[in-house]
Structures are given as structure tokens and as C-alpha cells.
Protein backbone atom coordinates (compact mmCIF):
# COMPACT_ATOMS: atom_id res chain seq x y z
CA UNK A 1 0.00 0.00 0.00
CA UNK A 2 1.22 2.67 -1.08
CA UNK A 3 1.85 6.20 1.51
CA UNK A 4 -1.57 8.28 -0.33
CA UNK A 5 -3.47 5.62 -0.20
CA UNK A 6 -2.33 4.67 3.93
CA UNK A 7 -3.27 8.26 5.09
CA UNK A 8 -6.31 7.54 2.90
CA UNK A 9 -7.56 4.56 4.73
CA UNK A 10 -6.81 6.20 8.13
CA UNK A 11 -8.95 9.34 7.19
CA UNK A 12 -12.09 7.12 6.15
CA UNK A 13 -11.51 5.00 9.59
CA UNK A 14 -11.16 8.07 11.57
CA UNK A 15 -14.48 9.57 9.97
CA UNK A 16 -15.83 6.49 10.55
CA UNK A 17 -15.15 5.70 13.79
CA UNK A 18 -16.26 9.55 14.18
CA UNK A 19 -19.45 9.46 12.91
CA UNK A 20 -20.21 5.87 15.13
CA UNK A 21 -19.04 8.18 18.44
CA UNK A 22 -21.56 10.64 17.49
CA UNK A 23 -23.82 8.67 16.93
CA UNK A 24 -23.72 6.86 20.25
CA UNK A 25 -23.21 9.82 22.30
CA UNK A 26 -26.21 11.07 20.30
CA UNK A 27 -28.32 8.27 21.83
CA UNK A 28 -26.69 8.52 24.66
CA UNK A 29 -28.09 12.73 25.03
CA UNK A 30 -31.28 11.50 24.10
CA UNK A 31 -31.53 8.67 26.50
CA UNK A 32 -30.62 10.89 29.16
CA UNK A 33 -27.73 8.51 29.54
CA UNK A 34 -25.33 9.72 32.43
CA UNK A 35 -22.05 7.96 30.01
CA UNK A 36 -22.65 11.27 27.91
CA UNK A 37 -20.37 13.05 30.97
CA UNK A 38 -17.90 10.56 31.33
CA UNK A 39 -14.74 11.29 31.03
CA UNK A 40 -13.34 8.84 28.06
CA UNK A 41 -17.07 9.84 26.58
CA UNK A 42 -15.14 13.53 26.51
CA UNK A 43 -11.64 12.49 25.67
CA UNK A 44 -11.49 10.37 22.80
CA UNK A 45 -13.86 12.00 20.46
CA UNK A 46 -11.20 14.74 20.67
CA UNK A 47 -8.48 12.18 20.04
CA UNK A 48 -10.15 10.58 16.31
CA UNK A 49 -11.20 14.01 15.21
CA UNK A 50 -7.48 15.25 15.55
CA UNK A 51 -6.37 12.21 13.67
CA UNK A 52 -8.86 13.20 11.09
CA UNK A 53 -7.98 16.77 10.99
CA UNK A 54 -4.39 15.33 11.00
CA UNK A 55 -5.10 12.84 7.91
CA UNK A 56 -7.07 15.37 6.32
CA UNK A 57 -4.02 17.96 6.27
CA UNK A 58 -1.80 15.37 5.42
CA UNK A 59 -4.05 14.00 2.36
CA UNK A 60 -4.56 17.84 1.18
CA UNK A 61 -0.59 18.80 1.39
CA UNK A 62 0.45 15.36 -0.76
CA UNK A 63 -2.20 15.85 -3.26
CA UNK A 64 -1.92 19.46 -3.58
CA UNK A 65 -5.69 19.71 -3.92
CA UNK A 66 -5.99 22.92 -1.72
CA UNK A 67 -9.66 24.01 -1.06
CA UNK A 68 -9.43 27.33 -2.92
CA UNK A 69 -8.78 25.07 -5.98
CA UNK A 70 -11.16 22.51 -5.93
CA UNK A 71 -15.14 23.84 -5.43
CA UNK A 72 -15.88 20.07 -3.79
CA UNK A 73 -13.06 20.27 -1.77
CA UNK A 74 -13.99 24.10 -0.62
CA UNK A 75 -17.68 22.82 0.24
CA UNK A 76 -16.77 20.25 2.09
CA UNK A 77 -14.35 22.49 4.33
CA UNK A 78 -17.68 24.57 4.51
CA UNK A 79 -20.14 21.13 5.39
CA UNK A 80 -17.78 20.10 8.17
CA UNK A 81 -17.86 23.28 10.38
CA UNK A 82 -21.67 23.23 9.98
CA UNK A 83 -21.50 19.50 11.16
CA UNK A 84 -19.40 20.75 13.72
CA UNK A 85 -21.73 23.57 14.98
CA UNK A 86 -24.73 21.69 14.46
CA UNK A 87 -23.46 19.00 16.93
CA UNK A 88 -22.57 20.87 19.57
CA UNK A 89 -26.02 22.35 19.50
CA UNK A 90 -27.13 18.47 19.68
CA UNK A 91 -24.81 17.55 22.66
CA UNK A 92 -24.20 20.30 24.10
CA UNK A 93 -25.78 23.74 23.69
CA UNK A 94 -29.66 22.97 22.51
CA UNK A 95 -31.40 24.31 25.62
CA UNK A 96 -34.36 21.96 24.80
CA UNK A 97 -34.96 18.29 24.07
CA UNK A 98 -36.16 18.99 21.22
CA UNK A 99 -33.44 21.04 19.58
CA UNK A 100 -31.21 18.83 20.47
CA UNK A 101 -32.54 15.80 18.74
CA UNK A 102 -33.51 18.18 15.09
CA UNK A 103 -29.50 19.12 15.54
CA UNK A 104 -28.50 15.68 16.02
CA UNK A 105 -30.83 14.61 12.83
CA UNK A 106 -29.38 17.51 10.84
CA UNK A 107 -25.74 16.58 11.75
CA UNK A 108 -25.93 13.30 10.81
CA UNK A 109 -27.38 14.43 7.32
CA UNK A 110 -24.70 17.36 7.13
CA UNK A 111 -22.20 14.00 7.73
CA UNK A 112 -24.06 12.24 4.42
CA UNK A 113 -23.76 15.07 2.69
CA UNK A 114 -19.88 15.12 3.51
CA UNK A 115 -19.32 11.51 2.83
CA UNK A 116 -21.12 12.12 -0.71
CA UNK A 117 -18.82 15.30 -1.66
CA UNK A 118 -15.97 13.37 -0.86
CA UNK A 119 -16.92 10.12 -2.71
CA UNK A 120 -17.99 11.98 -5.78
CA UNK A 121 -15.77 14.74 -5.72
CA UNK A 122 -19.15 17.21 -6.53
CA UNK A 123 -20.17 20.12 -4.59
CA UNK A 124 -23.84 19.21 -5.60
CA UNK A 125 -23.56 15.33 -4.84
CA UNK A 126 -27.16 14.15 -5.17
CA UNK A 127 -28.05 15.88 -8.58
């Protein structure tokens, strides 16, 4: 295997293995699950997302596909500080319930959306 496509497979784990977190601690918030505040439950999210900020630096600097020269690349930059805002609403800052579980739903479609941009290499994925 070569290097590109190592830091490759790492990325799509890490994403993976961050969306799965998510998803559980996502249950978790709306299960009123007491694991949401423990302290691995706040640690290693921290720890996959910097090794896919890492892989995703890494994967950007070898390919020399930099976001101001690529549209798909640019709106998925965009996509994941939205999924980023958008779940902190859901686990952390909605004040209600409710908000919390129509951030958590739009997150996880803001993560499709990702996965699609970066699997078809299209801003507009779906048309």
C-alpha cells in the first residue's frame, strides 16, 4: 500500500469511527444517559477528530488539492464546520430536548452530505 493511499484509509476510519461516536453519544443525550459526561465519553472523540484533521491535512498537502482550488473540496471544508456547529447544539448547547434531537438529525445528514462530496468529488452530490 502505497503512503496516499495509507493516510487515505486512516482518514475514512477516523471519519468512521467519528461518525459511530456521534452517533452513540447522540443516543446517549437523548436517553438521558449519564455515560454522555464521562470522562473517556469527553476524551477520545477529541483524540479521532485530531487524527482526522491530521489525515485530512496530510491527504490535502500530498495531493496538492488545496480548497481554494477545488469547489468540492472548498464545500466540504464549509459542510464540516456546519456538522461541527450543528453537533454541539445536539450535545451540548440545545437548551431543549427537542433542539437537540432536530441538531443531532441535521448533523448526521450534514455528515451524508460530507461523505457524498468526498466520494464523488461534486459540490452538488445528489443531482
Amino acid at each position: 500500500m502505497d503512503h496516499y493511499a495509507l493516510i487515505k484509509s486512516v482518514h475514512i476510519a477516523c471519519a468512521a469511527i467519528s461518525l459511530s461516536g456521534f452517533v452513540l453519544r447522540g443516543v446517549w443525550m437523548l436517553t438521558g444517559s449519564a455515560l454522555l459526561t464521562h470522562r473517556l465519553t469527553r476524551l477520545l472523540p477529541h483524540l479521532v477528530d485530531s487524527g482526522l484533521l491530521l489525515s485530512a491535512l496530510w491527504l490535502v498537502i500530498t495531493s496538492e488539492q488545496y480548497p481554494s482550488g477545488r469547489d468540492w473540496l472548498t464545500v466540504k471544508l464549509v459542510a464540516v464546520v456546519l456538522y461541527i456547529l450543528v453537533g454541539t447544539v445536539a450535545l451540548k448547547r440545545g437548551r431543549t430536548a427537542r433542539v437537540r434531537s432536530l441538531a443531532f438529525m441535521i448533523a448526521v445528514g450534514v455528515f451524508g452530505y460530507i461523505v457524498a462530496v468526498a466520494l464523488t468529488r461534486q459540490p452538488w452530490p445528489l443531482t
